[in-house]
N, C-alpha and C. Protein backbone atom coordinates (compact mmCIF):
# COMPACT_ATOMS: atom_id res chain seq x y z
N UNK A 1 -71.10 207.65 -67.65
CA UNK A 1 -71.59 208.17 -66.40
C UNK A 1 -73.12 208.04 -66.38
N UNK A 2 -73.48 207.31 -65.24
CA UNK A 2 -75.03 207.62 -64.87
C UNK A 2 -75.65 208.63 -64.41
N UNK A 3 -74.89 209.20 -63.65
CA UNK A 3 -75.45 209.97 -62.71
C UNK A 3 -74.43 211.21 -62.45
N UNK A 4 -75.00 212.28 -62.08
CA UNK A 4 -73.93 213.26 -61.23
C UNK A 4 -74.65 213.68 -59.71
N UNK A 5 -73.85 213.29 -58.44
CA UNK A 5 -74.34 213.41 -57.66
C UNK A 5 -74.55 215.33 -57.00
N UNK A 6 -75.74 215.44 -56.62
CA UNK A 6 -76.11 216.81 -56.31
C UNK A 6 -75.78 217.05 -54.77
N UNK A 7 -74.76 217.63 -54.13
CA UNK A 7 -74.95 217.55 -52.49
C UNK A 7 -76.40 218.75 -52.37
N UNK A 8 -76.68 218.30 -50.87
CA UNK A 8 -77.98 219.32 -50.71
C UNK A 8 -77.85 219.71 -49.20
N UNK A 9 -77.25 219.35 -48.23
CA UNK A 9 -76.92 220.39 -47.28
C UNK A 9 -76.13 219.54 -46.26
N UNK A 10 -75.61 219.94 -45.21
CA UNK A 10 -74.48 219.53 -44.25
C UNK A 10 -75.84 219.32 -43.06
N UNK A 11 -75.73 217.33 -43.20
CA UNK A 11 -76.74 217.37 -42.12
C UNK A 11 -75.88 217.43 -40.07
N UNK A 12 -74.90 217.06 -40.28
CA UNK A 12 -73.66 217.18 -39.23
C UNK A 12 -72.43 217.70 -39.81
N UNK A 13 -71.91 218.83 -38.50
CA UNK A 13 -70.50 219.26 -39.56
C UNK A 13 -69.93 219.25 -38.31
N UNK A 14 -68.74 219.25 -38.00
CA UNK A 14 -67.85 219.08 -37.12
C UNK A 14 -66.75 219.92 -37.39
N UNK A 15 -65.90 220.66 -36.72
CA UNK A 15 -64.05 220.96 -36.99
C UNK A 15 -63.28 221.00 -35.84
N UNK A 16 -62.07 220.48 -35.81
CA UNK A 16 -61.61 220.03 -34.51
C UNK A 16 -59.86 219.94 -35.16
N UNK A 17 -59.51 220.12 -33.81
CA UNK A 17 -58.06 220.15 -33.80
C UNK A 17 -58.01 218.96 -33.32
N UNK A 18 -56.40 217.72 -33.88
CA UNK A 18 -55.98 217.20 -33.05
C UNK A 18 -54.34 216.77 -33.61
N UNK A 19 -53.55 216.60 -32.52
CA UNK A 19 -52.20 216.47 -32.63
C UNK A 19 -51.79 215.53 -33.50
N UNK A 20 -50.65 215.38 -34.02
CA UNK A 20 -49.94 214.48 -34.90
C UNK A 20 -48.72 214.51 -34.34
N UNK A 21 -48.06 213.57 -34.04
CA UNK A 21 -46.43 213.82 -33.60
C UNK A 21 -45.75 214.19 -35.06
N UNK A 22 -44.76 215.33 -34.77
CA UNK A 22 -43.96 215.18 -35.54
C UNK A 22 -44.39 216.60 -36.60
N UNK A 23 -46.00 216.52 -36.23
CA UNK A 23 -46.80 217.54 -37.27
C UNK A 23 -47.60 219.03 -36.51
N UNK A 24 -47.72 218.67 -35.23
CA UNK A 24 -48.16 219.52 -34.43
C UNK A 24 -49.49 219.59 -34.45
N UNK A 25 -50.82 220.37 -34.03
CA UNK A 25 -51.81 220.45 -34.13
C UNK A 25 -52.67 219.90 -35.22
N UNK A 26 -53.59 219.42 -36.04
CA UNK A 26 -53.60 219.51 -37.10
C UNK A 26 -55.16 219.57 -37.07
N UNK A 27 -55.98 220.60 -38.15
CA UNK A 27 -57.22 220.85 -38.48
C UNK A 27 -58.08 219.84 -39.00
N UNK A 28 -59.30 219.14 -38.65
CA UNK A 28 -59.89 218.39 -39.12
C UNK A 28 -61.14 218.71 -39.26
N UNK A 29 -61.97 218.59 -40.41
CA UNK A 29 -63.61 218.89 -40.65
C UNK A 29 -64.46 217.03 -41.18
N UNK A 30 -65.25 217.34 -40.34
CA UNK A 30 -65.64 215.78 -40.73
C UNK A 30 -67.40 216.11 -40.61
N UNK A 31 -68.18 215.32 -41.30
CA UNK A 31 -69.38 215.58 -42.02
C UNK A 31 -70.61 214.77 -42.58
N UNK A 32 -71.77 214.66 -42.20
CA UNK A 32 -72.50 213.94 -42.80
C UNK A 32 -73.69 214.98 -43.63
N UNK A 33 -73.75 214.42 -44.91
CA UNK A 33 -75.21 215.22 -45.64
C UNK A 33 -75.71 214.41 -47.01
N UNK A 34 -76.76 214.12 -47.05
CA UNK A 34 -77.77 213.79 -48.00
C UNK A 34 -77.35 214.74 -49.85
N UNK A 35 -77.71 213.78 -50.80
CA UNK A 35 -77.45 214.24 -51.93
C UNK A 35 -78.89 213.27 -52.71
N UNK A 36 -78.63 214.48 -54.13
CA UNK A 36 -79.30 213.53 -55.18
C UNK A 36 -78.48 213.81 -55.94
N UNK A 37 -79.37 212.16 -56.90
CA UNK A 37 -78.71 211.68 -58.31
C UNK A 37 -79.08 211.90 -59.30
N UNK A 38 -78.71 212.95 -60.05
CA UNK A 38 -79.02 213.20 -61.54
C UNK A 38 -78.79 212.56 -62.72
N UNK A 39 -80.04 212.17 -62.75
CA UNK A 39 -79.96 211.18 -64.40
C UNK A 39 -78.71 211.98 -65.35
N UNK A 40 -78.14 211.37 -65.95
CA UNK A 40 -77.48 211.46 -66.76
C UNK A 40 -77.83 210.58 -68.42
N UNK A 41 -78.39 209.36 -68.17
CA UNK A 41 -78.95 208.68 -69.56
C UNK A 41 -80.68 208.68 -69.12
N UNK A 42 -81.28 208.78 -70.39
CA UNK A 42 -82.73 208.94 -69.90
C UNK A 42 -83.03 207.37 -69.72
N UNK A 43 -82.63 206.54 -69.52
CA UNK A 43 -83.04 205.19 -69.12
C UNK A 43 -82.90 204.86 -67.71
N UNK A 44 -82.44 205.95 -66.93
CA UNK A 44 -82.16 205.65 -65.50
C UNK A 44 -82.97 206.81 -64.61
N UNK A 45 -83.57 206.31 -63.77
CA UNK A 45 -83.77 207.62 -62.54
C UNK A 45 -83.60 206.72 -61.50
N UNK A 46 -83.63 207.52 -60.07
CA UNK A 46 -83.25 207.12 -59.22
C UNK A 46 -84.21 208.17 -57.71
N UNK A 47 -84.71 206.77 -56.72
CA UNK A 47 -85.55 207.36 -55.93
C UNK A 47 -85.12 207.44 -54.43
N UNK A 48 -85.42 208.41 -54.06
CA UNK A 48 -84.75 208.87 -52.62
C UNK A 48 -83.29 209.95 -52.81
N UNK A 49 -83.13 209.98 -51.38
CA UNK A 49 -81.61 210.87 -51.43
C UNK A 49 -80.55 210.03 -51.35
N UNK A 50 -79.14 210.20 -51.21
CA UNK A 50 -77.96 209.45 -51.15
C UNK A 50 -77.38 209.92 -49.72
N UNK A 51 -76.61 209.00 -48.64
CA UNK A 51 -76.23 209.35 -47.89
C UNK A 51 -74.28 209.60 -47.79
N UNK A 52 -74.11 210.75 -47.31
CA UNK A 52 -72.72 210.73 -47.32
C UNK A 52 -71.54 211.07 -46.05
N UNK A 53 -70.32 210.18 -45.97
CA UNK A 53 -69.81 210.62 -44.89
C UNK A 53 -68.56 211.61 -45.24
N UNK A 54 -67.87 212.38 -44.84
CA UNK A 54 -66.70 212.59 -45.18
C UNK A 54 -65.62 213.26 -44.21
N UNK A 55 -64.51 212.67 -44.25
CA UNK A 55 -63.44 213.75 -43.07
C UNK A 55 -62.30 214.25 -43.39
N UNK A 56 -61.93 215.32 -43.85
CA UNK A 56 -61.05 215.91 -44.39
C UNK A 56 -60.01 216.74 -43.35
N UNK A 57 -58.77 216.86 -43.84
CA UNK A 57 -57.91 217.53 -43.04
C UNK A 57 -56.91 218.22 -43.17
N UNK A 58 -56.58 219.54 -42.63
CA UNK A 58 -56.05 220.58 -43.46
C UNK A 58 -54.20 219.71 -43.36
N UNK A 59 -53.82 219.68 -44.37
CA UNK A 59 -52.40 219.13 -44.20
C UNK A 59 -51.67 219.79 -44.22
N UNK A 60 -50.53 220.01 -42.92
CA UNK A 60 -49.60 220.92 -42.72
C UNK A 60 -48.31 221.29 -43.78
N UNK A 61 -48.24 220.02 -44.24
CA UNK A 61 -47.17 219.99 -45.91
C UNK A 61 -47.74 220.80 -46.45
N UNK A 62 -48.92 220.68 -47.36
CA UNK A 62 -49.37 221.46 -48.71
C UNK A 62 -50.08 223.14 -48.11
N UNK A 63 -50.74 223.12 -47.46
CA UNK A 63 -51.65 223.72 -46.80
C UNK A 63 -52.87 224.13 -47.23
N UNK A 64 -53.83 222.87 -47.83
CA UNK A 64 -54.52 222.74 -48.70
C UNK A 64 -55.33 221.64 -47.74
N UNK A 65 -56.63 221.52 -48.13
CA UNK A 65 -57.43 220.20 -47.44
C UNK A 65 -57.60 219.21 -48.63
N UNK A 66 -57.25 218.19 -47.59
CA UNK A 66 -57.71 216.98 -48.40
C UNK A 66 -58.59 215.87 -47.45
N UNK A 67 -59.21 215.17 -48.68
CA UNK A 67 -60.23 213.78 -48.23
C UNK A 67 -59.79 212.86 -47.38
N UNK A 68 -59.88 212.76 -46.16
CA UNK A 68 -59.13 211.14 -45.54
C UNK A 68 -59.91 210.01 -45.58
N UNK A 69 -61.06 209.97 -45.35
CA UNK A 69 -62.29 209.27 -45.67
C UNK A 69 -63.71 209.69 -46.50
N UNK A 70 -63.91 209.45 -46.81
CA UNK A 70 -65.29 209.23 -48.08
C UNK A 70 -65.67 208.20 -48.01
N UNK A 71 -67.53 207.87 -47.78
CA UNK A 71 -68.15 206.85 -47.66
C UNK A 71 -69.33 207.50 -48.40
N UNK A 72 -69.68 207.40 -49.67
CA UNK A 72 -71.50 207.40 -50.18
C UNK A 72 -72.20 206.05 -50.31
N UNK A 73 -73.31 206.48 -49.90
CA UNK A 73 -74.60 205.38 -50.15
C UNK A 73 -75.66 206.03 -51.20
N UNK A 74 -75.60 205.44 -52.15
CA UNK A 74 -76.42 205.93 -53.68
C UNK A 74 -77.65 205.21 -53.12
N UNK A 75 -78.44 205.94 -53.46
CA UNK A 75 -80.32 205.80 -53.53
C UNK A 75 -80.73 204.63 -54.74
N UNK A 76 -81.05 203.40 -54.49
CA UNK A 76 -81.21 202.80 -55.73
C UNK A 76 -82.20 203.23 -57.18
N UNK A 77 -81.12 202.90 -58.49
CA UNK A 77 -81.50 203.37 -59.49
C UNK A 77 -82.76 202.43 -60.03
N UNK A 78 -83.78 203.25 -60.86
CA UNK A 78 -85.09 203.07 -61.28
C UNK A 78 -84.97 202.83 -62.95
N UNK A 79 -85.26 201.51 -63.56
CA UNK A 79 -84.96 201.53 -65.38
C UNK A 79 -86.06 202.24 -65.67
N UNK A 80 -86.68 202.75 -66.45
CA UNK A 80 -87.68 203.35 -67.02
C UNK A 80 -88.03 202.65 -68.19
């Protein structure tokens, strides 16, 4: 591992209902926010923040949220 990514705040947050046949209503949270990257080997740092998307949705089976999409953009890493 290089890195462990740090989230740092919810720059857009969204939650919204929308139908599913078959499933009825269904809860959705979807999201954009900035992170950093924590060195993990001292031969790496890394400059700027990371950008992230994500949309999750409460699933009427489990009744638990899960990930439907995930998109990060890592800040390019720096050798030292």
């Amino acid at each position: 591992m290089l890195a462990r990514r740090r989230f740092t705040q919810w720059t857009i947050e969204s939650s919204y209902s929308s139908p599913i046949p078959g499933e009825g209503d269904v809860k959705y949270f979807a999201g954009t926010f900035p992170y950093t990257l924590a060195p993990q080997m001292p031969a790496f740092n890394f400059c700027g923040f990371g950008s992230g998307i994500v949309k999750g949705m409460l699933s009427p089976e489990t009744g638990r949220w899960q990930i439907v999409t995930l998109t990060l953009d890592d800040p390019p890493a720096l050798l030292q």
